[in-house]
Protein backbone atom coordinates (compact mmCIF):
# COMPACT_ATOMS: atom_id res chain seq x y z
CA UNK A 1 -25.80 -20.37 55.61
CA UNK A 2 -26.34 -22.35 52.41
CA UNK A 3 -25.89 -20.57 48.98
CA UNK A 4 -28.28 -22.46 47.11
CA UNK A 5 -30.12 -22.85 43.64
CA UNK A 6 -32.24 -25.22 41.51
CA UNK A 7 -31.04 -26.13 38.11
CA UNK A 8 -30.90 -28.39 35.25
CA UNK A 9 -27.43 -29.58 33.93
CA UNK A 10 -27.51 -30.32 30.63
CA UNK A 11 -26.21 -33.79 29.30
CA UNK A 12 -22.25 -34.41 28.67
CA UNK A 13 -22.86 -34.26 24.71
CA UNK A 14 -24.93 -31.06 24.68
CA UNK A 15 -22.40 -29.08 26.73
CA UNK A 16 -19.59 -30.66 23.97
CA UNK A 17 -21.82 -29.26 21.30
CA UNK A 18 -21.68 -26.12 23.31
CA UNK A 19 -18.10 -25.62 23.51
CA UNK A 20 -17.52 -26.57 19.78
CA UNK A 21 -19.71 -23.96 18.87
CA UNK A 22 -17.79 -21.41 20.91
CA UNK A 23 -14.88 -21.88 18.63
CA UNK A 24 -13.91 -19.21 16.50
CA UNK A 25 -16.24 -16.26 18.95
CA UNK A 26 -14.10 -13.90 20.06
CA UNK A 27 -13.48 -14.37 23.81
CA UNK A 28 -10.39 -12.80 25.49
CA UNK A 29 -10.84 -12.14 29.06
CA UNK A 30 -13.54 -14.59 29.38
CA UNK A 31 -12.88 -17.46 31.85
CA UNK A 32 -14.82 -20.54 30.86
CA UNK A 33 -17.24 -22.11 32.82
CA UNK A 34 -16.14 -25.20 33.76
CA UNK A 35 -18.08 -27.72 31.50
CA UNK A 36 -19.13 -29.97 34.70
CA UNK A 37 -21.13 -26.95 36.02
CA UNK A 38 -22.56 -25.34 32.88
CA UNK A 39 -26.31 -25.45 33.75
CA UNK A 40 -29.68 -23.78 33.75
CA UNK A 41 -30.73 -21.81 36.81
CA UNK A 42 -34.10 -22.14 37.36
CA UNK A 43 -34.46 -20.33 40.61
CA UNK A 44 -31.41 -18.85 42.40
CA UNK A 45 -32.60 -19.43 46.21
CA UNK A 46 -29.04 -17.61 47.62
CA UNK A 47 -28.08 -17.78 51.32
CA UNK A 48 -30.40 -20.36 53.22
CA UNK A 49 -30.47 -21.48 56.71
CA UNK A 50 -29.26 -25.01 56.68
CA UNK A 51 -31.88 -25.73 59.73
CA UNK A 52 -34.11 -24.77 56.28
CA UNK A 53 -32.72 -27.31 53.76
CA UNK A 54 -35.31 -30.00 54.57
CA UNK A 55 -38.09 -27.19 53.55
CA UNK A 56 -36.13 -26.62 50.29
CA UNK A 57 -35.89 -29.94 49.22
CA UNK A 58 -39.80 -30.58 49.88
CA UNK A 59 -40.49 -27.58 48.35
CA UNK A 60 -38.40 -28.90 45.16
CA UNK A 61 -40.21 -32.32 44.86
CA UNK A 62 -43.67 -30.62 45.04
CA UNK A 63 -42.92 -27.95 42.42
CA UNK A 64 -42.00 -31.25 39.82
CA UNK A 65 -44.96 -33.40 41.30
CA UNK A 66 -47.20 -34.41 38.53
CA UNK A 67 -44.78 -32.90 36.15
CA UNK A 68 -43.53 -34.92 33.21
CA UNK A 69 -40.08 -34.76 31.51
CA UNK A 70 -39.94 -32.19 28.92
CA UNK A 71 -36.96 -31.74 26.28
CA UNK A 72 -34.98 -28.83 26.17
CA UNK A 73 -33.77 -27.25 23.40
CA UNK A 74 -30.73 -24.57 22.67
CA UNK A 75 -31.27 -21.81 20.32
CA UNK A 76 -28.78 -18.97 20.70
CA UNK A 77 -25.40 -17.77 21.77
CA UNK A 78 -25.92 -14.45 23.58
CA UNK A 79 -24.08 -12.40 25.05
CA UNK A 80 -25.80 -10.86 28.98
CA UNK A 81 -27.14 -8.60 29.98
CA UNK A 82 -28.87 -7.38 26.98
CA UNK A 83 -28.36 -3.82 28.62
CA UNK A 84 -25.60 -2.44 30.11
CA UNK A 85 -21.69 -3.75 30.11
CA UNK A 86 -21.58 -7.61 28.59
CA UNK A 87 -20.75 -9.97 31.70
CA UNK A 88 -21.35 -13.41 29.86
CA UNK A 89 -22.07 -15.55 27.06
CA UNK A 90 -25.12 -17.85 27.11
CA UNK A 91 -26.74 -19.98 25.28
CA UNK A 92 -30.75 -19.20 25.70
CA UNK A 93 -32.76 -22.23 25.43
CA UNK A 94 -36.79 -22.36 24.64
CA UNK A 95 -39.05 -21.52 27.38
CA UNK A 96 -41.31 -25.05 27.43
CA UNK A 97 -44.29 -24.83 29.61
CA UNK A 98 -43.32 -27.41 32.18
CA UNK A 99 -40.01 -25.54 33.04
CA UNK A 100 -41.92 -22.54 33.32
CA UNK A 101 -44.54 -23.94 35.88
CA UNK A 102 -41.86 -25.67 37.84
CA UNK A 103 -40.09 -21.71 38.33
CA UNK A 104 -43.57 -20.43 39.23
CA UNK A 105 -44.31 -23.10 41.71
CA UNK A 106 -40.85 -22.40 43.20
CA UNK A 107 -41.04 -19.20 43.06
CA UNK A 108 -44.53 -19.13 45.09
CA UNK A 109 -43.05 -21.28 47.68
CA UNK A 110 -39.30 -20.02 47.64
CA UNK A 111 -38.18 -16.86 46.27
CA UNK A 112 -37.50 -14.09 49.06
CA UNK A 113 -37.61 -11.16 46.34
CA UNK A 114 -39.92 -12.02 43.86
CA UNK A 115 -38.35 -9.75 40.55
CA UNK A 116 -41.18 -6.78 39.92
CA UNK A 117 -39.15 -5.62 37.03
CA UNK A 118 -41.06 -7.01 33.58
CA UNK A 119 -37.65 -6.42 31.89
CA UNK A 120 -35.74 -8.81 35.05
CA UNK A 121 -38.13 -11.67 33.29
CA UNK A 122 -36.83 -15.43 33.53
CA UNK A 123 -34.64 -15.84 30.05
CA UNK A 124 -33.68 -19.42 30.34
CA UNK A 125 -29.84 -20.00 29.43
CA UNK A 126 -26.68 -21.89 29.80
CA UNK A 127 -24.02 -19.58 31.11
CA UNK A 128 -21.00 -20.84 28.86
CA UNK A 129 -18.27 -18.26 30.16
CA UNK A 130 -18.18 -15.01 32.22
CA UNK A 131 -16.08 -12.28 31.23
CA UNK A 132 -13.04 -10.67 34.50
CA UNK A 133 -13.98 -7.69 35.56
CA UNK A 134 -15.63 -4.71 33.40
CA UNK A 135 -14.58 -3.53 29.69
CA UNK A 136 -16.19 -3.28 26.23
CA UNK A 137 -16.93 -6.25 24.73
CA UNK A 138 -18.75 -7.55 21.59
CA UNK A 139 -22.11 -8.24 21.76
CA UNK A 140 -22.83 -11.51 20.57
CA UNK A 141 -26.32 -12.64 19.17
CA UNK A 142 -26.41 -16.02 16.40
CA UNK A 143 -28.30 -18.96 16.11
CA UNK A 144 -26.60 -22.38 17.00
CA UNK A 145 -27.36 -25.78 15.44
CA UNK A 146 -27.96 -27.83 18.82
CA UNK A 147 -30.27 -30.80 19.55
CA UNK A 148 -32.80 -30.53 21.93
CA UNK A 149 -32.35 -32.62 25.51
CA UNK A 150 -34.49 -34.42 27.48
CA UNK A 151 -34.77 -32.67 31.43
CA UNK A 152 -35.66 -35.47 33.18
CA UNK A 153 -34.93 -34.10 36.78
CA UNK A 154 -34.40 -30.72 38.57
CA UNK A 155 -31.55 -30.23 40.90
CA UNK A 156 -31.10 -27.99 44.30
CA UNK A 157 -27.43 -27.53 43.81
CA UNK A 158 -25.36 -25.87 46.73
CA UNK A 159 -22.64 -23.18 45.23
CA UNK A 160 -19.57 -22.51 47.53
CA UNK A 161 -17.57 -18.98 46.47
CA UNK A 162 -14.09 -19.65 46.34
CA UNK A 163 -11.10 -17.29 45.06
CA UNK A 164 -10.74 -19.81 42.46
CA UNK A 165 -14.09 -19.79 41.15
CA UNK A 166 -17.60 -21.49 42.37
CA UNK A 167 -17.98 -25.35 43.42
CA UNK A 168 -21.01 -26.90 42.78
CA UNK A 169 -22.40 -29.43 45.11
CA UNK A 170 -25.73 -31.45 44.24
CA UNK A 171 -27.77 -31.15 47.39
CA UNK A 172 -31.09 -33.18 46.40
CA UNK A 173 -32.76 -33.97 42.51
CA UNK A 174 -36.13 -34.43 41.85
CA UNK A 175 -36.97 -36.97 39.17
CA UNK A 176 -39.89 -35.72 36.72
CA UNK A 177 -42.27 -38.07 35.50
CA UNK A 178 -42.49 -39.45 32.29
CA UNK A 179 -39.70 -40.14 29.42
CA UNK A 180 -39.71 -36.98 27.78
């Protein structure tokens, strides 16, 4: 079995901007994400057959086909879930229409529990750092001053669980159309 997801990694001088604008936020017991894997989940797929991958990665290219690039852009540091005990901060992102038609048409042709819950809705975000095991912590909600990025492709990225933390492992990309 295959733990699998679709994403969109940010560029290398978006997730600096990110981690400079951590500084100064209170966040003891929170273990940074390593900046190599900070990303967007689009879809998380989770365990797949890996006689299924070839299905996956079709289904990937056909929910960018005809799809341009779109820009992306950062708007808020976060802290998740917005009920409940804080497990992460984020940075949430807009909501453009093209990445929201690329999570429907995945969705449609992936998803093995479609979420029922209006309040489980997609809220786009970069995970920045998780916080060990449960506690109070701060809740966290400020605007950040970060340029928008081009998404120019949309990656099915294979996690591994290890006691050290997730590996990330790009599986297949597919390349949207356009500049953006």
């Amino acid at each position: 079995m295959l733990r699998l997801f679709v994403a969109i990694y940010p560029p290398t001088q978006t997730v600096r901007t990110l981690a400079a604008e951590l500084q100064g936020i209170e966040t003891d017991g929170c273990r940074r994400v390593p900046r190599e894997q900070i990303h967007l989940t689009v879809l998380f797929l989770g365990s797949t057959r890996r006689q299924d991958l070839d299905r996956v990665c079709e289904s990937v290219d056909r929910a960018c086909a005809g799809l341009g690039a779109f820009s992306l852009a950062p708007h808020r540091l976060v802290t998740l879930p917005q009920r409940g005990p804080v497990r992460l901060i984020a940075c949430e992102t807009d909501a453009p229409p093209p990445l929201l038609e690329i999570r429907r048409r995945l969705a449609l042709r992936l998803a093995s529990r479609p979420r029922r819950d209006p309040a489980d809705r997609f809220r786009p975000h970069l995970t920045l750092c998780r916080y060990r095991g449960r506690g109070s912590h701060p809740r966290l909600d400020r605007p950040v001053c970060v340029p928008a990025f081009a998404v120019r492709e949309i990656v099915l990225v294979r996690s591994d669980l290890t006691p050290q933390g997730a590996s990330h492992h790009r599986v297949h990309a597919a390349t949207l159309a356009g500049n953006g």
